[in-house]
C-alpha atoms as a PDB file:
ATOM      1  CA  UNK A   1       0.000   0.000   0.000  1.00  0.00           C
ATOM      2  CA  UNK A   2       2.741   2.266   0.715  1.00  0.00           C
ATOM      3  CA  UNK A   3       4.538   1.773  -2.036  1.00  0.00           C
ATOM      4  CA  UNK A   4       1.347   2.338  -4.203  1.00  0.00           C
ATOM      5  CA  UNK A   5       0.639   5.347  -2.916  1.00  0.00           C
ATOM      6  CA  UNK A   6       4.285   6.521  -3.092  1.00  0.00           C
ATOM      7  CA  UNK A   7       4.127   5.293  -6.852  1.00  0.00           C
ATOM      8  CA  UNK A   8       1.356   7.753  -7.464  1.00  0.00           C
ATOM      9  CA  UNK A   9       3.658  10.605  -7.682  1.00  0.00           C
ATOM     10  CA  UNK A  10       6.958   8.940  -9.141  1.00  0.00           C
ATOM     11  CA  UNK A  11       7.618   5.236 -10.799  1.00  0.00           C
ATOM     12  CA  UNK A  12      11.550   6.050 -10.882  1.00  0.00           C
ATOM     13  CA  UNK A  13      14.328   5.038  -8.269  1.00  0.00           C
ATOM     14  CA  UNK A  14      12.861   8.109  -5.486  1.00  0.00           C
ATOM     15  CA  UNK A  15       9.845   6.134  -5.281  1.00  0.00           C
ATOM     16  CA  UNK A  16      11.715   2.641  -5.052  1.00  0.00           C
ATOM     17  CA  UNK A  17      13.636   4.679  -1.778  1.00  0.00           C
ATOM     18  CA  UNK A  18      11.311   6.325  -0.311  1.00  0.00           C
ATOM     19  CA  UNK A  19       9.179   2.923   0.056  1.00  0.00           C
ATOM     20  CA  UNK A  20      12.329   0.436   0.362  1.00  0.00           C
ATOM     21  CA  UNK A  21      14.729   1.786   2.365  1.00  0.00           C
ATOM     22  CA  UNK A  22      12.235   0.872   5.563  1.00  0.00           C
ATOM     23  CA  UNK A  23      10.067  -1.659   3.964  1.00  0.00           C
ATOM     24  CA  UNK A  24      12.839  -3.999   2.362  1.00  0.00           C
ATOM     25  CA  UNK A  25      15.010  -4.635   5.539  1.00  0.00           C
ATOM     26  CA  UNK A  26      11.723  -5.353   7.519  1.00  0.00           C
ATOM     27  CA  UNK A  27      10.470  -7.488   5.310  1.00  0.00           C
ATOM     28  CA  UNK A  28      13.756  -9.608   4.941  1.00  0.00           C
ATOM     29  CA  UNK A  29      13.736  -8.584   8.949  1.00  0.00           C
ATOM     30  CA  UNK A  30      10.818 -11.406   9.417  1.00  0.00           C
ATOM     31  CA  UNK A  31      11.544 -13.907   6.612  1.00  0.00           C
ATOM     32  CA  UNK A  32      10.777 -12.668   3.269  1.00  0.00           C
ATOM     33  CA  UNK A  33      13.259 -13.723   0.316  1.00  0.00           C
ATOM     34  CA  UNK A  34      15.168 -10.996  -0.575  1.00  0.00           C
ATOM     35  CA  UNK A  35      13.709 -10.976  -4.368  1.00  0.00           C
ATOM     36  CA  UNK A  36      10.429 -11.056  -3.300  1.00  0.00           C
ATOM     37  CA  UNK A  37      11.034  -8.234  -0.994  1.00  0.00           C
ATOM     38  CA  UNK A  38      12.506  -5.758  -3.979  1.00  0.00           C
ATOM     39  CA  UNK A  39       9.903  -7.228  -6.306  1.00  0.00           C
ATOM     40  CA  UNK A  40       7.450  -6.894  -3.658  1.00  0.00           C
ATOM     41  CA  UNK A  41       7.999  -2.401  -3.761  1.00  0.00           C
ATOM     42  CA  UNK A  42       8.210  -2.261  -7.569  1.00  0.00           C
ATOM     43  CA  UNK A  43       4.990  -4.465  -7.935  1.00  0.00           C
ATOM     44  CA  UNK A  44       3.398  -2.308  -5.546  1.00  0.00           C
ATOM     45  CA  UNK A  45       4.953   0.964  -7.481  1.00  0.00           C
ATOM     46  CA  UNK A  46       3.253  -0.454 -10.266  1.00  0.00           C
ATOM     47  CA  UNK A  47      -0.142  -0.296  -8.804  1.00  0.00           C
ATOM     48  CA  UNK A  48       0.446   3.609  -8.066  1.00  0.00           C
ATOM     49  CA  UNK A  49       1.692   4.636 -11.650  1.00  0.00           C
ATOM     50  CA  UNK A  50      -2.056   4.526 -13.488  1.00  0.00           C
ATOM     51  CA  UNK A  51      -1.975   7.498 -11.369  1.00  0.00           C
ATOM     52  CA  UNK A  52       0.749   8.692 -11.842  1.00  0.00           C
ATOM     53  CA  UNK A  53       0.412  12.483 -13.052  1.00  0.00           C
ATOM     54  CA  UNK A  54       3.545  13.344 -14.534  1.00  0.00           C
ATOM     55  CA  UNK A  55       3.097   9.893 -16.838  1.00  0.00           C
ATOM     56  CA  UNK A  56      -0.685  10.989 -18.129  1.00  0.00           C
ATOM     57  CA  UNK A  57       0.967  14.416 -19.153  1.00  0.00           C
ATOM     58  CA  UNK A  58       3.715  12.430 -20.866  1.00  0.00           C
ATOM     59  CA  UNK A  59       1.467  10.377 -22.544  1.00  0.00           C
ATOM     60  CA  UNK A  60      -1.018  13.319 -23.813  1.00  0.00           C
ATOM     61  CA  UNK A  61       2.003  15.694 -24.615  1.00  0.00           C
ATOM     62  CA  UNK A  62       3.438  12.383 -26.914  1.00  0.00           C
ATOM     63  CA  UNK A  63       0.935  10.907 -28.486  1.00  0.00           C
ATOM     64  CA  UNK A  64      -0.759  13.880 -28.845  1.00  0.00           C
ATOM     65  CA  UNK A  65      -3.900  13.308 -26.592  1.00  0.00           C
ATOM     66  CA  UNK A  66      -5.634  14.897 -24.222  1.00  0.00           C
ATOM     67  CA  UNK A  67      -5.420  14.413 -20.476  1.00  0.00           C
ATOM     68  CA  UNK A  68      -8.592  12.970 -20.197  1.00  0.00           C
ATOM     69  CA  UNK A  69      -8.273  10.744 -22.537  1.00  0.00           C
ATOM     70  CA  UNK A  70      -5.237   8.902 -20.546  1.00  0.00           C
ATOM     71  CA  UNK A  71      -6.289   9.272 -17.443  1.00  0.00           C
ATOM     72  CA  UNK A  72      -9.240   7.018 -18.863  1.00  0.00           C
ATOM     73  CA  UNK A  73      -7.404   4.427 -19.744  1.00  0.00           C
ATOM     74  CA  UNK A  74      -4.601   4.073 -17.157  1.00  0.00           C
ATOM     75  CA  UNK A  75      -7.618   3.925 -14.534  1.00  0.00           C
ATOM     76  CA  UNK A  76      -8.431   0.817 -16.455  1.00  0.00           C
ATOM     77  CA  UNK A  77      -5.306  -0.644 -16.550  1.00  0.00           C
ATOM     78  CA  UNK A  78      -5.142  -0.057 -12.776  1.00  0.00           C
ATOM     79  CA  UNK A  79      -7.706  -3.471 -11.476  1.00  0.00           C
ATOM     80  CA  UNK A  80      -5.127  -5.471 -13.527  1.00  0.00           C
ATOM     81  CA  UNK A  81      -1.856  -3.843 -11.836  1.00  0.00           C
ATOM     82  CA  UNK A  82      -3.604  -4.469  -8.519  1.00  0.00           C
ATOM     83  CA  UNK A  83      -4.601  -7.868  -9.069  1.00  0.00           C
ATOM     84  CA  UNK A  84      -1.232  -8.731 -10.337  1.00  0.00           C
ATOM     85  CA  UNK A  85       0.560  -7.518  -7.124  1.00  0.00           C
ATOM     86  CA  UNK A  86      -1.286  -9.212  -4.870  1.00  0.00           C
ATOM     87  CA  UNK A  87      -0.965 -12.416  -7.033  1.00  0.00           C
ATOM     88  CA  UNK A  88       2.556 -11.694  -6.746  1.00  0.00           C
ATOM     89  CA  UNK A  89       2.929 -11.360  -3.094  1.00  0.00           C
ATOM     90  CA  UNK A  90       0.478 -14.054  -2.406  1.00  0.00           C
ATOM     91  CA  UNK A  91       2.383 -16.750  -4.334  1.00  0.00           C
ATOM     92  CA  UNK A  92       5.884 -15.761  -4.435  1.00  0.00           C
ATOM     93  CA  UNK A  93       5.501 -15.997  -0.538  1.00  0.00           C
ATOM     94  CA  UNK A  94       4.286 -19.580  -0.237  1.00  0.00           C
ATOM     95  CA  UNK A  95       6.164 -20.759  -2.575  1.00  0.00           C
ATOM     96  CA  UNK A  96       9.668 -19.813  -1.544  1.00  0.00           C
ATOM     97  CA  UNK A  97       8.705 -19.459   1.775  1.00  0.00           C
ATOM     98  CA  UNK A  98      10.891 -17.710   4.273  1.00  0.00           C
ATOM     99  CA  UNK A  99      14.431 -17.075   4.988  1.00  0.00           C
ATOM    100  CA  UNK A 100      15.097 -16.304   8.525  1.00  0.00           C
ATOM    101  CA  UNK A 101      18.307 -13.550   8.293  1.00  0.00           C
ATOM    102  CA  UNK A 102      17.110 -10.929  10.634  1.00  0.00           C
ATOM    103  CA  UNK A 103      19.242  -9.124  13.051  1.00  0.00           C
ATOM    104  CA  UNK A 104      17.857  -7.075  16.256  1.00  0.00           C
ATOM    105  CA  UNK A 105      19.807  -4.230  17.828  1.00  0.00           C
ATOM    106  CA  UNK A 106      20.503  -4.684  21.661  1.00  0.00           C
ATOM    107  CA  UNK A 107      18.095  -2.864  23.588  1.00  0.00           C
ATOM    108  CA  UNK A 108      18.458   0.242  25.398  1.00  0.00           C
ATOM    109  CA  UNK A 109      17.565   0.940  29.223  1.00  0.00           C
ATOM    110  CA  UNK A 110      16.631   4.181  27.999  1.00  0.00           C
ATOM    111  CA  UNK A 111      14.529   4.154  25.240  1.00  0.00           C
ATOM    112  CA  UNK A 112      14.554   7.274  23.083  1.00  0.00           C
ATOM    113  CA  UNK A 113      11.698   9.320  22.827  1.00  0.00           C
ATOM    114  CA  UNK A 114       8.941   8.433  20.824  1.00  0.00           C
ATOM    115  CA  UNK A 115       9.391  12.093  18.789  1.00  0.00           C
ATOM    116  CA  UNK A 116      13.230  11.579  18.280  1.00  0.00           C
ATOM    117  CA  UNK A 117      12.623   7.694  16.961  1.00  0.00           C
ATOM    118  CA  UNK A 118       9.455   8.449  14.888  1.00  0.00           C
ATOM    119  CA  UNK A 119      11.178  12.111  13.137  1.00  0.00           C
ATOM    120  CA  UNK A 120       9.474  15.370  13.194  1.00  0.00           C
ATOM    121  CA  UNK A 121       6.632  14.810  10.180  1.00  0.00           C
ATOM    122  CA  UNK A 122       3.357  13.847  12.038  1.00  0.00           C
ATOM    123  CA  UNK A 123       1.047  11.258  10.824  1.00  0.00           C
ATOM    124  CA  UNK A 124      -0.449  13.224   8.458  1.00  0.00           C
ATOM    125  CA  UNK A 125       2.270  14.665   6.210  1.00  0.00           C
ATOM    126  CA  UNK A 126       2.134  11.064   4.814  1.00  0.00           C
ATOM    127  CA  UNK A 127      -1.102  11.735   3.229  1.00  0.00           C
ATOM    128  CA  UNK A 128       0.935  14.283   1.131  1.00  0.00           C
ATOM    129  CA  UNK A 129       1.329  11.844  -2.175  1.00  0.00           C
ATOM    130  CA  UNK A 130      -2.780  11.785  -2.111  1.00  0.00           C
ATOM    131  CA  UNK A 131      -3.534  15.941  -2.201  1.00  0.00           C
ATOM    132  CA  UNK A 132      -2.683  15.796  -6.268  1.00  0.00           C
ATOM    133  CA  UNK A 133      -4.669  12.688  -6.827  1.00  0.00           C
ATOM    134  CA  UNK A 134      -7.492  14.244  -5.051  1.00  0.00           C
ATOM    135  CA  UNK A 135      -7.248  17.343  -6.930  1.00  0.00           C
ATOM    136  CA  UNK A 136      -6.765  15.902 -10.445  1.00  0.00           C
ATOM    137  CA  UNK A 137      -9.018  13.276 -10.253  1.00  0.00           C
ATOM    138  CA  UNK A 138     -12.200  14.183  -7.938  1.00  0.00           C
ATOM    139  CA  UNK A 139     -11.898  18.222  -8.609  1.00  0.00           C
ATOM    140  CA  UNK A 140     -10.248  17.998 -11.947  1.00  0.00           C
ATOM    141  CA  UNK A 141      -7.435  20.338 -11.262  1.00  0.00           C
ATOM    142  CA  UNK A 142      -4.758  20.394 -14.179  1.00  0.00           C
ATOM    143  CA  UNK A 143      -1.704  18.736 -13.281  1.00  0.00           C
ATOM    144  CA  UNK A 144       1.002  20.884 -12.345  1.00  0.00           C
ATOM    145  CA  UNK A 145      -1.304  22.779 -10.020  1.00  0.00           C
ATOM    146  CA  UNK A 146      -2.477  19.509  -8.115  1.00  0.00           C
ATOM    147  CA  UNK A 147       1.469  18.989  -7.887  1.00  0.00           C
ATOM    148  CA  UNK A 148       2.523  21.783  -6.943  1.00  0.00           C
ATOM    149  CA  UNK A 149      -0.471  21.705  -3.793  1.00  0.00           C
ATOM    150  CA  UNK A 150       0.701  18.323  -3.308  1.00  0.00           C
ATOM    151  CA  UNK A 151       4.636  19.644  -2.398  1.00  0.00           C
ATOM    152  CA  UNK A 152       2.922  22.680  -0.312  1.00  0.00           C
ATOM    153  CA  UNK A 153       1.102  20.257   1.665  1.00  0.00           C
ATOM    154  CA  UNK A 154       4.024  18.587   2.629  1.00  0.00           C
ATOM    155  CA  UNK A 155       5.854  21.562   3.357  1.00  0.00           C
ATOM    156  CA  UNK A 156       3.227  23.047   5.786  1.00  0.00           C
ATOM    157  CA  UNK A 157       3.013  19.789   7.573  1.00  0.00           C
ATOM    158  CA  UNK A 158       6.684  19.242   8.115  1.00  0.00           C
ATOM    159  CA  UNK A 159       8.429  22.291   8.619  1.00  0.00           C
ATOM    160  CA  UNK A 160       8.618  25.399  11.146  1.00  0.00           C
ATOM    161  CA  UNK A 161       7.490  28.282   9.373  1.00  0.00           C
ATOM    162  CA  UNK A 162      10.713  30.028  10.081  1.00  0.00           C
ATOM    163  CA  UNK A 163      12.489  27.035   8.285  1.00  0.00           C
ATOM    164  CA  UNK A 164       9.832  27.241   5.260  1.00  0.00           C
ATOM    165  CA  UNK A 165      12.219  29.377   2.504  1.00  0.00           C
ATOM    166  CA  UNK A 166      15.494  27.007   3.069  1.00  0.00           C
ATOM    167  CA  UNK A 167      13.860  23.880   2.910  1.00  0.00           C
ATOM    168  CA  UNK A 168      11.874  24.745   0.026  1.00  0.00           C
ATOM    169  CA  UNK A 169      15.050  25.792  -1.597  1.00  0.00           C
ATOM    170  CA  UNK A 170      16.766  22.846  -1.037  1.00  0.00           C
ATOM    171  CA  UNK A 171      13.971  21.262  -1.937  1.00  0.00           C
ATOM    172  CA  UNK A 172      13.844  22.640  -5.358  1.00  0.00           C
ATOM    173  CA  UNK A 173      17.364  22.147  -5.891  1.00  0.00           C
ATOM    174  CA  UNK A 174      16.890  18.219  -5.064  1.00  0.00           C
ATOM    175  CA  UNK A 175      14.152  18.062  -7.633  1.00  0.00           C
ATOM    176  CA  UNK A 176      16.539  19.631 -10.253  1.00  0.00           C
ATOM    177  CA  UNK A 177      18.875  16.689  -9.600  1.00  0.00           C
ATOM    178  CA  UNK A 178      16.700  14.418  -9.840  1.00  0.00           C
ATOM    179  CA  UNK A 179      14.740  15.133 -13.069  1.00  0.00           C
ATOM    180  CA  UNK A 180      17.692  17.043 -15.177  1.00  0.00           C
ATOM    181  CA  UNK A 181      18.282  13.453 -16.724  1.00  0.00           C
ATOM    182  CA  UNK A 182      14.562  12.796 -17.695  1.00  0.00           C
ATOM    183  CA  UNK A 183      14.453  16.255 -18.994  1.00  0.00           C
ATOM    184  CA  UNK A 184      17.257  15.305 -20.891  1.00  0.00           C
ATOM    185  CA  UNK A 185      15.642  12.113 -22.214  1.00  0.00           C
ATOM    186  CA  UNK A 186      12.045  13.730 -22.740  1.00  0.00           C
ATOM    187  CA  UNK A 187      13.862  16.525 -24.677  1.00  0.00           C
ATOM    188  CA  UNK A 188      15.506  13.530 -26.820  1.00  0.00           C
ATOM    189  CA  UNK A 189      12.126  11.799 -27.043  1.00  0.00           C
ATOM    190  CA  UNK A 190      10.714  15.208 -28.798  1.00  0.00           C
ATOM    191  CA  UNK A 191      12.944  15.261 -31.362  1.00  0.00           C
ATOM    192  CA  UNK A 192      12.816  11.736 -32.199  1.00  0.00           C
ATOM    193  CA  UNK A 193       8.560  12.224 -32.567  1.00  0.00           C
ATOM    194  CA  UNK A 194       9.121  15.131 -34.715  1.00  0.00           C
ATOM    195  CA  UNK A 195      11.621  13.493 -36.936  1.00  0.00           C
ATOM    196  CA  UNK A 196       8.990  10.514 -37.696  1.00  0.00           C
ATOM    197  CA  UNK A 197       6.523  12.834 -38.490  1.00  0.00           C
ATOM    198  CA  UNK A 198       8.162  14.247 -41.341  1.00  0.00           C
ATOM    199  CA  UNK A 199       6.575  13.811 -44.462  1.00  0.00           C
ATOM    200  CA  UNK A 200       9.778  11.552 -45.767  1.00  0.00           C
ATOM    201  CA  UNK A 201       9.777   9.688 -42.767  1.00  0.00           C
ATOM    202  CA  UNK A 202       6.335   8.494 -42.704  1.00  0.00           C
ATOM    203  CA  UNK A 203       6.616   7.788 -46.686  1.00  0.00           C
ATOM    204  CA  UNK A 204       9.446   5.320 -46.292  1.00  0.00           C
ATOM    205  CA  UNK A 205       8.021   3.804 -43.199  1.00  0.00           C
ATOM    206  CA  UNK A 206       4.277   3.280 -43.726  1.00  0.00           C
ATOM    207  CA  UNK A 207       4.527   0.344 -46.234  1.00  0.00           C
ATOM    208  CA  UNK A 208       6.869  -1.373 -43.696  1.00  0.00           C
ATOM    209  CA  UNK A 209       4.412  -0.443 -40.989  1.00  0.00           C
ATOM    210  CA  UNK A 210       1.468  -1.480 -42.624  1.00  0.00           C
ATOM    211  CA  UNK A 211       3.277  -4.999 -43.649  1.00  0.00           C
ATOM    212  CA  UNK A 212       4.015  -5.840 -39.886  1.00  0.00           C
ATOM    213  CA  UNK A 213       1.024  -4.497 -38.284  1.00  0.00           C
ATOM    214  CA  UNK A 214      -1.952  -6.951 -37.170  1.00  0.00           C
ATOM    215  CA  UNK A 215      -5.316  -5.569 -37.714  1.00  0.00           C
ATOM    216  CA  UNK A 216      -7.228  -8.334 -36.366  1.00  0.00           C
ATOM    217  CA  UNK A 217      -8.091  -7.955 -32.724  1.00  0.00           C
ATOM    218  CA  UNK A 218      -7.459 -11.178 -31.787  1.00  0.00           C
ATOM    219  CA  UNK A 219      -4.007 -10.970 -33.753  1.00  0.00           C
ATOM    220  CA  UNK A 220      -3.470  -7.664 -32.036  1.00  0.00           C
ATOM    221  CA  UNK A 221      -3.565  -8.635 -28.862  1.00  0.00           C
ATOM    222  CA  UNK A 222      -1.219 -11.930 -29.352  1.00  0.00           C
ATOM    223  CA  UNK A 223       1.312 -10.368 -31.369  1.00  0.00           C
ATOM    224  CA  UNK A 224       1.754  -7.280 -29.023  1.00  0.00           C
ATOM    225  CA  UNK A 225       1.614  -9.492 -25.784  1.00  0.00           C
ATOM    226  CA  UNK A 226       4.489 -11.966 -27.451  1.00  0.00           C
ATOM    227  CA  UNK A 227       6.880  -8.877 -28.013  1.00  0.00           C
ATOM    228  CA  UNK A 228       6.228  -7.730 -24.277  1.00  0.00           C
ATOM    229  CA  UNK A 229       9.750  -9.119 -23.974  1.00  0.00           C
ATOM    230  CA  UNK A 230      11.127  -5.911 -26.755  1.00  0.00           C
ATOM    231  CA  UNK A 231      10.181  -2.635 -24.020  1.00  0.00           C
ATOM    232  CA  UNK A 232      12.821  -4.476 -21.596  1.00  0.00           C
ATOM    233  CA  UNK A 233      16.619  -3.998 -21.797  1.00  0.00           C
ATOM    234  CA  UNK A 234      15.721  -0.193 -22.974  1.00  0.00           C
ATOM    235  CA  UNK A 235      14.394  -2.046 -26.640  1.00  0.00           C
ATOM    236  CA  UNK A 236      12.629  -1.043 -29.268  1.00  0.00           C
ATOM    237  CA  UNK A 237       9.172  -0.877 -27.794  1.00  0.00           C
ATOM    238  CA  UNK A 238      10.594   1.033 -24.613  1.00  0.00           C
ATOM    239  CA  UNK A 239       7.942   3.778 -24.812  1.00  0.00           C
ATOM    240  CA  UNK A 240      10.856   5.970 -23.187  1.00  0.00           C
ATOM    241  CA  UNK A 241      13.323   4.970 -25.964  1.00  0.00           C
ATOM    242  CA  UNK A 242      12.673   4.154 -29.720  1.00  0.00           C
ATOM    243  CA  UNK A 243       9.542   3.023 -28.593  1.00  0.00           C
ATOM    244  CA  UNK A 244       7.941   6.408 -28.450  1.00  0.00           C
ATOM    245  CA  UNK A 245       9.475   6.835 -32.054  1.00  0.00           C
ATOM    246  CA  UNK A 246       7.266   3.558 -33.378  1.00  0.00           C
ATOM    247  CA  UNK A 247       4.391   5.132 -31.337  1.00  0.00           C
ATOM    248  CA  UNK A 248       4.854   7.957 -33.446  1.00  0.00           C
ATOM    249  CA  UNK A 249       5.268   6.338 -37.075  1.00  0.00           C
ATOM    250  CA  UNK A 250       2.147   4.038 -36.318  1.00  0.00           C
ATOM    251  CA  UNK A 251      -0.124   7.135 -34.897  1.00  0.00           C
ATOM    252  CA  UNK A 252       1.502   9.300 -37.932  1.00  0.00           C
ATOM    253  CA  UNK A 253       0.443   6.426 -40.928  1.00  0.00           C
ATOM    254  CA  UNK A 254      -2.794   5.983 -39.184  1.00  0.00           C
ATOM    255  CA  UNK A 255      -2.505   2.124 -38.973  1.00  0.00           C
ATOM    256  CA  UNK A 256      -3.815   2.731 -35.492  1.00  0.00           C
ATOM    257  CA  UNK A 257      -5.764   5.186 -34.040  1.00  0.00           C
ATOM    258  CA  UNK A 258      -3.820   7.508 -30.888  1.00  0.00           C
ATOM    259  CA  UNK A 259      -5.737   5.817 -28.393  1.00  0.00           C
ATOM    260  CA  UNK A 260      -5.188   2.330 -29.149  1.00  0.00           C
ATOM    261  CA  UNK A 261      -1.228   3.403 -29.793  1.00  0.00           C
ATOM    262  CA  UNK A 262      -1.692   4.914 -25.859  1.00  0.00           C
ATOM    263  CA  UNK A 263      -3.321   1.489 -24.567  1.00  0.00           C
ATOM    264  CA  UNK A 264      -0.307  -0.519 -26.154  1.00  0.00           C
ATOM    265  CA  UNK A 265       2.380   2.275 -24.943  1.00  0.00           C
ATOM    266  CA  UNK A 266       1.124   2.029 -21.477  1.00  0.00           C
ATOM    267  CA  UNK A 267       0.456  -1.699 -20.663  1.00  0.00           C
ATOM    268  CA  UNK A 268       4.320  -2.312 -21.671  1.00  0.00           C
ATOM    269  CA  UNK A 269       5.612   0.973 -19.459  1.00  0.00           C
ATOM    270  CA  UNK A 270       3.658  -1.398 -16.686  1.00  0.00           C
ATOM    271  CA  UNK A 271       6.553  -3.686 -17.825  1.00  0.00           C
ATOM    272  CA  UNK A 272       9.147  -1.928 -18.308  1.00  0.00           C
ATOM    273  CA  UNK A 273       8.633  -0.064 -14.456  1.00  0.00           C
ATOM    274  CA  UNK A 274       9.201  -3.319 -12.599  1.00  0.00           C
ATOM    275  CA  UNK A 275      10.909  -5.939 -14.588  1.00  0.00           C
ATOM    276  CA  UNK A 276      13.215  -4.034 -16.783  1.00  0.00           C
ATOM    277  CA  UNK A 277      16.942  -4.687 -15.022  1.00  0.00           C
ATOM    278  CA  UNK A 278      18.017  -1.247 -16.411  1.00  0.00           C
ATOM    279  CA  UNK A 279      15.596   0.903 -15.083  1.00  0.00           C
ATOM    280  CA  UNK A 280      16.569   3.038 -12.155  1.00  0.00           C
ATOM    281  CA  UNK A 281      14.101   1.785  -9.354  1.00  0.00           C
ATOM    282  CA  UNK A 282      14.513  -1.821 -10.706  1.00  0.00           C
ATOM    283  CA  UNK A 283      18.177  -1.137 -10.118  1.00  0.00           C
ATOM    284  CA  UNK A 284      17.680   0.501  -6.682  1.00  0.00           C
ATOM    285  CA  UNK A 285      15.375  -1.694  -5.279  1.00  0.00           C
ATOM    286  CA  UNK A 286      18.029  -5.470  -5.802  1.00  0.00           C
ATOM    287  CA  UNK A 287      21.180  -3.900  -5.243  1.00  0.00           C
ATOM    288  CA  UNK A 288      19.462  -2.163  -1.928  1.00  0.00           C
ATOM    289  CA  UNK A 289      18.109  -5.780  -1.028  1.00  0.00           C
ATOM    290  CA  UNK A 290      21.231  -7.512  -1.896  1.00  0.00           C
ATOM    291  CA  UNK A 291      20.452  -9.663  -5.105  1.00  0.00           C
ATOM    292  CA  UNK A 292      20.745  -8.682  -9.348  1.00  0.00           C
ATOM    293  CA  UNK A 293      18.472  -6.640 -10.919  1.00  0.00           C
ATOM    294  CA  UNK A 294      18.146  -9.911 -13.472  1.00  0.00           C
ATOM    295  CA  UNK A 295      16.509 -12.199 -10.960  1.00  0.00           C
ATOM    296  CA  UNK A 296      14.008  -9.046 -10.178  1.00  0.00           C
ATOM    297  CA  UNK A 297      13.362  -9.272 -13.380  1.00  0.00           C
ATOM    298  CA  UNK A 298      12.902 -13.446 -13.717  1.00  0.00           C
ATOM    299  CA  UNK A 299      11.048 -13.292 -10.678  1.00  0.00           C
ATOM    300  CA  UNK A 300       8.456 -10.464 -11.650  1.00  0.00           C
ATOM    301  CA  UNK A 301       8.299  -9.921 -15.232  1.00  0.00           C
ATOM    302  CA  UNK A 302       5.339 -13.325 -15.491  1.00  0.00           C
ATOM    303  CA  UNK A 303       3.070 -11.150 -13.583  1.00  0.00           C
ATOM    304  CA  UNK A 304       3.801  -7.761 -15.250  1.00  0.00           C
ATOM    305  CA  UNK A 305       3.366  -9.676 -18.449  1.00  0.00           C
ATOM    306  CA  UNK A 306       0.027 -10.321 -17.711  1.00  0.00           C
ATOM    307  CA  UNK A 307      -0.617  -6.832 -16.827  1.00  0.00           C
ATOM    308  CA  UNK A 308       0.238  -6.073 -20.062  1.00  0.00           C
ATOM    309  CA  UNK A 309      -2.033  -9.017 -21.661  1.00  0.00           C
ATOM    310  CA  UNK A 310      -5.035  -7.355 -19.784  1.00  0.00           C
ATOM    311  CA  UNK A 311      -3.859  -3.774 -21.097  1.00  0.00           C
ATOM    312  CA  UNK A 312      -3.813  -5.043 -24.545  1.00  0.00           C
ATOM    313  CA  UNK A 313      -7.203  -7.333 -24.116  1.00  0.00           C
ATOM    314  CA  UNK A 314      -8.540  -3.502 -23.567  1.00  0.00           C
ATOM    315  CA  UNK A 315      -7.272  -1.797 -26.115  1.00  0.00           C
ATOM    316  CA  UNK A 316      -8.808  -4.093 -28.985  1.00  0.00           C
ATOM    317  CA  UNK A 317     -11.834  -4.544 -27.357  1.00  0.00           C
ATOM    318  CA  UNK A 318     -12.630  -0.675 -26.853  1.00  0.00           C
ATOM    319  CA  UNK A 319     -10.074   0.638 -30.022  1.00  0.00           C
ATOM    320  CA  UNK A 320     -10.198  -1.662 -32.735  1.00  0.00           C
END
């Protein structure tokens, strides 16, 4: 649940920390594999990024739809991410069963007090992650404004008013750090969607397209499920990668209409979020529990996979 709601604001490696660092060492704490533990915070990411703001205005901004329109269908995509999670932690549980490699500190005659071991934020400064859903979804404030209220919140709830302007500052400069490189890569993505729209590009690609694109839904739905495989290892169908470029080329030679290009794009970034060894919070979340990003990826990627099978099952019933 917590890493759900902490995936509703970011699917990278923050979101991987701000759940793991606690919840991975407690879970190995009473007995969980260690794979099952990582796996266990990027399934549950995965349940938080259908709401995921930042990805519905990367979707609409790329494909060229509007907000409403993705925010439609990642809501649908969400039963399937949730279902799959619990699947996951249901049966990866019983069936490796537990490993016993806790360690306890020694206990103090003098506890600390319950302020200096629980931190300043109170209670509800957690609920900080759910002001922009609330906002965007139930009083249909644009994004960046439902954001933006989102990091106020949790500036008013955890800092001394006289303390406001620095932390906010260093705040700020944190967030620069931490998205300069998927600026970088967005920026990247742009150009690469303009240059397949260009009249010569879409020319020498459409008959190619056209050749290797299913039109049938049933043929639709098993060819694009088989390549799930393709959006990992940064591939082809990596939706933040060349994938965004074939997203393009199909939208551009109108084999497929936008929305059923969106409902493909965004049941393999469901993939790509947990199971792909290369992504940051993939990355993150095995080194931090002590294992390789490639058994993560053995370990989760039958589950994601059928998150994507649902997401595609949707997409030709309600787009083709």
């Amino acid at each position: 649940a917590v890493s759900a709601l902490v995936g509703t604001v970011t699917g990278s490696a923050p979101a991987a920390m701000l759940a793991g660092i606690i919840g991975i060492p407690a879970m190995v704490a009473v007995g969980v594999p260690k794979v099952t533990a990582a796996g266990t915070v990027l399934m549950g990411i995965a349940v938080g990024v259908p709401f995921e703001l930042p990805v519905w205005q990367f979707f609409s901004t790329a494909l060229d739809l509007p907000v409403d329109t993705v925010r439609g269908f990642m809501v649908k995509l969400f039963p399937f991410a949730l279902v799959a999670a619990v699947a996951y932690v249901v049966i990866e549980n019983r069936r490796r069963g537990t490993e016993h490699a806790w360690s306890l500190k020694s206990v103090s005659a003098h506890p600390a007090p319950r302020r200096e071991r629980l931190g300043d934020a109170p209670w509800y400064a957690l609920l900080a992650p759910v002001i922009p859903l609330v906002l965007a979804l139930g009083l249909d404030v644009a994004i960046i404004p439902s954001m933006l209220a989102g990091v106020l919140y949790a500036l008013v709830t955890t800092t001394r008013p006289g303390e406001m302007n620095k932390r906010l500052l260093r705040t700020l400069y944190g967030g620069f750090e931490v998205a300069a490189p998927p600026l970088a890569l967005f920026v990247a993505i742009g150009i690469l969607l303009a240059a397949v729209k260009l009249p010569g590009a879409v020319d020498a690609l459409e008959p190619l397209m056209k050749a290797v694109s299913p039109q049938n839904p049933v043929l639709f739905v098993i060819v694009f499920t088989v390549l799930v495989p393709l959006c990992l290892y940064r591939g082809p169908l990596n939706v933040f990668g060349l994938g965004a470029g074939i997203a393009g080329v199909l939208i551009a030679t109108g084999i497929y209409p936008a929305v059923a290009v969106l409902g493909m794009a965004t049941s393999y970034n469901q993939v790509f979020g947990v199971a792909d060894p290369t992504s940051t919070q993939t990355v993150w979340a095995a080194q931090y529990a002590g294992v390789s990003p490639q058994q993560v990826m053995v370990r989760t990627l039958p589950y994601v996979w059928l998150v994507a099978l649902g997401g595609m099952c949707v997409t030709a019933a309600l787009y083709l």
